[in-house]
Protein backbone atom coordinates (compact mmCIF):
# COMPACT_ATOMS: atom_id res chain seq x y z
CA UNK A 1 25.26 -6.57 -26.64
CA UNK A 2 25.57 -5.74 -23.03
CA UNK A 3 22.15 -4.59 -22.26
CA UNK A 4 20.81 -7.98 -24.24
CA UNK A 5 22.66 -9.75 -22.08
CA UNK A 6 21.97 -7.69 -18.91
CA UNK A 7 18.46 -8.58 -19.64
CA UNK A 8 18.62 -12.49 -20.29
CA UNK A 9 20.79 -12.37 -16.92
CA UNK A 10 18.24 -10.80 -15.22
CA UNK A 11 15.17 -12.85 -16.46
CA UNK A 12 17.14 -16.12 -16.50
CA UNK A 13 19.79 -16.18 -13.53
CA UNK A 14 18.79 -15.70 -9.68
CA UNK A 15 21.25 -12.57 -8.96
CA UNK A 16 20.79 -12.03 -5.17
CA UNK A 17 21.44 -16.31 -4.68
CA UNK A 18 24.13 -16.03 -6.65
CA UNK A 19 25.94 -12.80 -5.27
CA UNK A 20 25.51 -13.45 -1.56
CA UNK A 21 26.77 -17.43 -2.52
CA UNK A 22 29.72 -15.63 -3.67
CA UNK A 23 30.49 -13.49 -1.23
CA UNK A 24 30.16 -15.99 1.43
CA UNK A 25 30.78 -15.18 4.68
CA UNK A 26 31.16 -11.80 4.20
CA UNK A 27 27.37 -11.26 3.61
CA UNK A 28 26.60 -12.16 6.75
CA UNK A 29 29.63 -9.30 7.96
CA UNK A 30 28.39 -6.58 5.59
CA UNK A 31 25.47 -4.27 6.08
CA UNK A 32 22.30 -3.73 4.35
CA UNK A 33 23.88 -0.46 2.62
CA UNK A 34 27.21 -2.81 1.49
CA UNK A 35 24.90 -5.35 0.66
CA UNK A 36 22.93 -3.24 -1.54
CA UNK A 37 26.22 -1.55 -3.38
CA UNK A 38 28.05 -5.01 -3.70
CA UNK A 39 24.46 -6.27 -5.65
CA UNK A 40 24.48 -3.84 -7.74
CA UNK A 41 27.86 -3.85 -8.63
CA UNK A 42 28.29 -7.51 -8.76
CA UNK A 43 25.84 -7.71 -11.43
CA UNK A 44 27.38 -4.89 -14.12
CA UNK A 45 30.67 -7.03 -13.35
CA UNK A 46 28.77 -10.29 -14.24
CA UNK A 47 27.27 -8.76 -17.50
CA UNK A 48 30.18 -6.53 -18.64
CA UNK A 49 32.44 -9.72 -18.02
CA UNK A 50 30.57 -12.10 -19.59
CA UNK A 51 29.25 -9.88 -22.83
CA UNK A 52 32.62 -9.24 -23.26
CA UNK A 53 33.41 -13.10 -23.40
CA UNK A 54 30.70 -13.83 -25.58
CA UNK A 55 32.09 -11.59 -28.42
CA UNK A 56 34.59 -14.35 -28.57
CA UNK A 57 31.75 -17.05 -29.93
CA UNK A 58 29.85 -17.32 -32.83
CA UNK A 59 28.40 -20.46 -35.05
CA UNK A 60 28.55 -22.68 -31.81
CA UNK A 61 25.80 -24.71 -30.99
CA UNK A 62 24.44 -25.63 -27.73
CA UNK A 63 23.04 -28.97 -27.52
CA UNK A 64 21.00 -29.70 -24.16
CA UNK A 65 21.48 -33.18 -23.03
CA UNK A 66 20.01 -34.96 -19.85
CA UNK A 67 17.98 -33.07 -16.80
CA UNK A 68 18.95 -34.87 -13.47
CA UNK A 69 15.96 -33.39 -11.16
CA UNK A 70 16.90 -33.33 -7.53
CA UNK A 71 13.86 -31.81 -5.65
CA UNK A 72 13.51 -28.36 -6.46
CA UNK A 73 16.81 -28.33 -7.85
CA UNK A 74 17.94 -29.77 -11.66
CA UNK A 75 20.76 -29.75 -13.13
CA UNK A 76 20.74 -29.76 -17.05
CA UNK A 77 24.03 -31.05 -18.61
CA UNK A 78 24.78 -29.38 -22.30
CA UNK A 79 28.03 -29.04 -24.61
CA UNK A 80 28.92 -26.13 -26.95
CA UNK A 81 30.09 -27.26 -30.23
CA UNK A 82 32.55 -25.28 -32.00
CA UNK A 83 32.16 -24.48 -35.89
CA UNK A 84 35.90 -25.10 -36.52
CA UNK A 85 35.71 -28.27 -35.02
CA UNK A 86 37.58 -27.86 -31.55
CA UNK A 87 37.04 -29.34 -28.58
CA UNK A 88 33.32 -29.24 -27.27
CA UNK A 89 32.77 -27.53 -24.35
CA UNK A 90 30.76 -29.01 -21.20
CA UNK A 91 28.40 -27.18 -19.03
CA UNK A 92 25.94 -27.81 -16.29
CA UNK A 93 23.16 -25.61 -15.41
CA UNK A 94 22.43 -25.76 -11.83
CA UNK A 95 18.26 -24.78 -11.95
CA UNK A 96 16.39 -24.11 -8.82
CA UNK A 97 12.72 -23.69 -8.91
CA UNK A 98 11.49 -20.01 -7.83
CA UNK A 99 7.83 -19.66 -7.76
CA UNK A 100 6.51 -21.04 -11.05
CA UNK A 101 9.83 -20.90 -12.84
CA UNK A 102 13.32 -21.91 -12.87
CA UNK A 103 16.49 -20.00 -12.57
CA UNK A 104 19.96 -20.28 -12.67
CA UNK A 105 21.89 -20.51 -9.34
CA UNK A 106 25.19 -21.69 -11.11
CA UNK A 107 27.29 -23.08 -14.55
CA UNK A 108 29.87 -25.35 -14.51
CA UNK A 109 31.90 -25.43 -17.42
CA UNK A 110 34.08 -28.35 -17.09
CA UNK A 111 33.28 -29.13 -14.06
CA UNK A 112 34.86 -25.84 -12.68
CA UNK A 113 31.82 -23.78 -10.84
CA UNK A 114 31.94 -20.07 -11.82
CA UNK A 115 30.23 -19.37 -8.28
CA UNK A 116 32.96 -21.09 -6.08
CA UNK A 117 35.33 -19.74 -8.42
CA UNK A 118 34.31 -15.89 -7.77
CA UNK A 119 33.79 -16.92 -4.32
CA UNK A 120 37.76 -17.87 -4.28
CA UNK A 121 38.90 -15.03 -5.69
CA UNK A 122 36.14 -12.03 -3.95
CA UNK A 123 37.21 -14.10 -0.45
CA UNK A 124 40.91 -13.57 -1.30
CA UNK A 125 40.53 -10.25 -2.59
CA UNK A 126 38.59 -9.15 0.71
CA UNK A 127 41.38 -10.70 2.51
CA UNK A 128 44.18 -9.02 1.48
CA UNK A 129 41.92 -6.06 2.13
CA UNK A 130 41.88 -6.43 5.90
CA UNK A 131 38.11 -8.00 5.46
CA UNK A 132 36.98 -5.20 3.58
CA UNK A 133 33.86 -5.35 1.85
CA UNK A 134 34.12 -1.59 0.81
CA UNK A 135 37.06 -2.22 -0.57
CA UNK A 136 35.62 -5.17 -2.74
CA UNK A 137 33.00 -2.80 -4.11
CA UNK A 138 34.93 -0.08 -5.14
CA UNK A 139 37.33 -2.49 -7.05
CA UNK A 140 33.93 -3.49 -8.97
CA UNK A 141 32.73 0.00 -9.27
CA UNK A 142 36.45 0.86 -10.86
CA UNK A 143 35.91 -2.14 -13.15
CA UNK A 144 32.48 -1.70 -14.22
CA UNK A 145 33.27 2.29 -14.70
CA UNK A 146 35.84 1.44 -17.34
């Protein structure tokens, strides 16, 4: 399950855009050796997090609905509908062109971006760090070892 996934994130998601995004201004702070770690690690977080989530699912369907196109940027609204009849969930696909395909820079389900939402809580962690980024990748390297 997780090395499916790993590879649909790969092929699908734009990993560097996303990971410096989330780390904010703390990319700019960390060096090319942090920078390389924190990548690395960020994206074994993403997948173990998120395969782990998905184990949670199954019968839903995902219906695609309208494509607003903004430039080189779309986003694609969708809904998840649940087998036992629950709420449906909402989702936007933030899509930015990258050569001759698209990838994903963000979701937002329910209107709640998972990007500014790890951005919150890496920026907080960092900060009750002393501005650590070092410290920030060896939480995700104890996470992702477990």
């Amino acid at each position: 399950r997780e090395a499916a996934f790993r590879a649909i994130f790969r092929e699908n998601f734009d990993i560097p855009e996303i990971g410096r995004f989330v780390l904010g201004i703390n990319w700019r702070r960390a060096t090319e050796e942090q920078r390389t770690a924190y990548l690395k690690e960020f994206e074994t977080y993403v997948v173990r997090t998120y395969a782990e989530r998905l184990d949670d699912y199954s019968g839903e369907q995902l219906e695609i609905g309208r494509v607003s196109a903004q430039g080189d940027r779309s986003l694609v609204d969708s809904v998840i509908r649940r087998p036992d009849g629950g709420p449906p969930i909402r989702i936007v696909w933030e899509v930015e062109k990258r050569g001759a395909a698209f990838k994903i820079v963000d979701l937002k389900i329910e209107n709640v971006s998972m990007s500014q939402t790890q951005r919150s809580d890496f920026g907080s962690f960092i900060s009750q760090h002393g501005g650590s980024v070092d410290a920030l990748i060896a939480r995700l390297k104890q996470f992702n070892s477990r």
